[in-house]
Each structure stands twice: as C-alpha cells, then as structure tokens.
Protein backbone atom coordinates (compact mmCIF):
# COMPACT_ATOMS: atom_id res chain seq x y z
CA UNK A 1 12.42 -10.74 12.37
CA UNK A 2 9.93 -13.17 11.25
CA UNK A 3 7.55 -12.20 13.99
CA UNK A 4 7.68 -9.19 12.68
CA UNK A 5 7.01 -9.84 8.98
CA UNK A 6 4.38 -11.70 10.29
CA UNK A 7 2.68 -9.47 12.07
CA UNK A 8 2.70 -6.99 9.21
CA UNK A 9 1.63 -9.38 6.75
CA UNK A 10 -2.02 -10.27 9.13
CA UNK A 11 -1.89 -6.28 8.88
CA UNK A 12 -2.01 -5.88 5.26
CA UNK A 13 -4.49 -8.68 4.67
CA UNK A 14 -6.50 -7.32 6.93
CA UNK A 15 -6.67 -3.91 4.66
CA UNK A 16 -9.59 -3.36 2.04
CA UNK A 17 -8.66 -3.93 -1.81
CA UNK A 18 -9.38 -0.02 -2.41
CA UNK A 19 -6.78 1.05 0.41
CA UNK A 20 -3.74 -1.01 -1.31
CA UNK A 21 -5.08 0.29 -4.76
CA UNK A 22 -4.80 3.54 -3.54
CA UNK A 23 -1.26 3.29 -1.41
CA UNK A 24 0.00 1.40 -4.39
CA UNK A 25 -1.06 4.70 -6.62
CA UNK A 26 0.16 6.91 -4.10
CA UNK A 27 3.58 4.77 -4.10
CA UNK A 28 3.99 4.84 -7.98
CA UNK A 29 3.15 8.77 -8.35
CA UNK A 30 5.63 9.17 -5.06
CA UNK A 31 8.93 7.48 -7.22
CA UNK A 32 7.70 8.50 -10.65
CA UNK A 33 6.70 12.46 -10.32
CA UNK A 34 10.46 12.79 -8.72
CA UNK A 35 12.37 10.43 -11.65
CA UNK A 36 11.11 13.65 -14.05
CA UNK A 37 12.49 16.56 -12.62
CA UNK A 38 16.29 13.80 -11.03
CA UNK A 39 18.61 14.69 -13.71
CA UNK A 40 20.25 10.88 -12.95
CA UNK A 41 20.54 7.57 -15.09
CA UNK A 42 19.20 5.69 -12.28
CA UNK A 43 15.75 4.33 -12.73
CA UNK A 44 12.94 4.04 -10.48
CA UNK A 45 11.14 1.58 -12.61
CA UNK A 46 12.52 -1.45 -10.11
CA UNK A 47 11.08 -0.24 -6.90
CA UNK A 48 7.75 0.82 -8.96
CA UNK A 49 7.66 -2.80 -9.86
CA UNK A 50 7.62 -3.81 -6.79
CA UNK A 51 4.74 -1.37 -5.98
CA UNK A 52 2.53 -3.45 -8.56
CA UNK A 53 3.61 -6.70 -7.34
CA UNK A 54 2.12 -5.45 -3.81
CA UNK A 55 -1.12 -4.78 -5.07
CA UNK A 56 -1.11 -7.81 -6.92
CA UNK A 57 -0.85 -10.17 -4.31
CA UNK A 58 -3.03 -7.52 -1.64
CA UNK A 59 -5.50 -6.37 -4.32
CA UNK A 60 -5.94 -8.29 -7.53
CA UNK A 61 -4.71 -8.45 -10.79
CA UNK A 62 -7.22 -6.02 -12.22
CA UNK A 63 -6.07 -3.09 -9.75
CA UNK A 64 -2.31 -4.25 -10.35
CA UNK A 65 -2.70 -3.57 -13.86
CA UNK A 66 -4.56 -0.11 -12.94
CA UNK A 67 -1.33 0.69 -10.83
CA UNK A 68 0.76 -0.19 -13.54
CA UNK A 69 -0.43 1.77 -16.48
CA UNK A 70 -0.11 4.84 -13.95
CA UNK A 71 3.70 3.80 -13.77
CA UNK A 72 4.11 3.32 -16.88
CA UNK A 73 2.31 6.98 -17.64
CA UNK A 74 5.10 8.47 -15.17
CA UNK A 75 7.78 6.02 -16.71
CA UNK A 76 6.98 7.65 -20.32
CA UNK A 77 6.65 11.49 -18.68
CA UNK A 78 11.01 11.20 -17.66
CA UNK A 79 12.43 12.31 -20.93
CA UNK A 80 9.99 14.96 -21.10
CA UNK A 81 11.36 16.14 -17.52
CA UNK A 82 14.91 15.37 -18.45
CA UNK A 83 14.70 18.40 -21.24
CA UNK A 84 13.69 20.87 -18.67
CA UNK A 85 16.79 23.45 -17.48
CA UNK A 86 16.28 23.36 -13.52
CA UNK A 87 14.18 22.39 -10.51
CA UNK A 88 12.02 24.95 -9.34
CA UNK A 89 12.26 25.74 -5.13
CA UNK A 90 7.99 25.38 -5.43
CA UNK A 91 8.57 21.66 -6.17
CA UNK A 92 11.13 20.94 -3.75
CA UNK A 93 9.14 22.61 -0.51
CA UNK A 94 6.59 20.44 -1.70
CA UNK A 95 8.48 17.02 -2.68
CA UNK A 96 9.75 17.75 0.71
CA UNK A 97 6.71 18.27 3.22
CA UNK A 98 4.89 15.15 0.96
CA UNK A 99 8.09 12.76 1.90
CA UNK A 100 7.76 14.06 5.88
CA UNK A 101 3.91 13.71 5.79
CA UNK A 102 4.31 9.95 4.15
CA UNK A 103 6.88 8.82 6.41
CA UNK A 104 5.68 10.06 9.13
CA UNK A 105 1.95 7.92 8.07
CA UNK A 106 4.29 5.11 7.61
CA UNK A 107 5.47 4.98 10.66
CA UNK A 108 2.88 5.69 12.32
CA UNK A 109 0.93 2.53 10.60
CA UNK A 110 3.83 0.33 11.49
CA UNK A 111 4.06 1.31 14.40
CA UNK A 112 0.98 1.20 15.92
CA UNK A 113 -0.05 4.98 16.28
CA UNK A 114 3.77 5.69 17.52
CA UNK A 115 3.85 9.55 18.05
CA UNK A 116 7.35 11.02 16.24
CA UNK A 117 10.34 10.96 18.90
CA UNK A 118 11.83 14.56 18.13
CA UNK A 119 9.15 17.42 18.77
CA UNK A 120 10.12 19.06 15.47
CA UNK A 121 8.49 16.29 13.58
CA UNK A 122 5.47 16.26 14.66
C-alpha cells in the first residue's frame, strides 16, 4: 500500500498547478451541483473540504481559496434546490453519463491508460 501511495503522490507532483485547480473545480461542482437537487440531511461539505485541502498542498493557497469560494457558492445554492418538487429525468441522464465519463478518466489516470474490463463501458 505505501508503494502505491507513493507512486501516486510523484504522480500528482508531477501535474501543473492549473490541472489540480481545475480537477479540484471539477471535484467541488461534481459533489455540490448533486447536494441541490439530494433531498437528504447528509452534507457534502466534508468531502468538498477535502477537495480544497488537495489543491492546497498540489496548487497553492491562492487557487485553494479560488476552489473554495466555488464550494461555498454550491454550499449556499442547497436550500434553494431543497424547495424544488422533483428531479427532472434530463438531470439524471446527465448526472449519470458525467459520473461514467469521470470514473472512467479516473481510472484510467490511475491506472496507467488501463482500457475498461467490461466492453459496455467503454
């Protein structure tokens, strides 16, 4: 295991400033846009934390605090999503093909260029 955190820590310090910005963005948007329409008391506010704390210690504090007034913006937007009556299909086809397309880049980042293992996801 620590072989492995290793190797994936040389990976992300090896990655431009802009690219964590921009993943950490991407990660913030990804567990905030879905905490508006999740008619839940759980929070996502915990695992956006630790989105900002990643581009803190990959990026800087100045693109931190960038990635945390965007989760805070998305943080403020909930109540606003918790008056709404219903999900609409639209946004779950497309909550759904964004997850399949990000885990699939995920993996495929961690892993090397890995091609999916079941022909359906690919």
């Amino acid at each position: 295991m620590k072989v492995l955190m290793r190797k994936l820590a040389a990976r992300l310090q090896r990655l431009s400033p802009l690219t964590i910005t921009v993943t950490g963005l991407c990660g913030v948007l990804a567990l905030g846009i879905p905490a508006r329409f999740i008619h839940s008391p759980m929070s996502f506010m915990l695992f956006q934390l630790a989105v900002v704390v990643f581009v803190g210690w990959g990026a800087g504090k100045w693109n931190a605090l960038v990635v945390s007034g965007v989760a805070i913006a998305t943080a403020a937007t909930v109540p606003v999503g918790l008056a709404s009556e219903h999900l609409a299909a639209d946004w779950i086809f497309i909550w759904n093909h964004l997850m399949r397309f990000v885990v699939l880049r995920c993996r495929r980042v961690a892993g090397g260029g890995a091609k999916p293992t079941h022909p359906s996801l690919g």
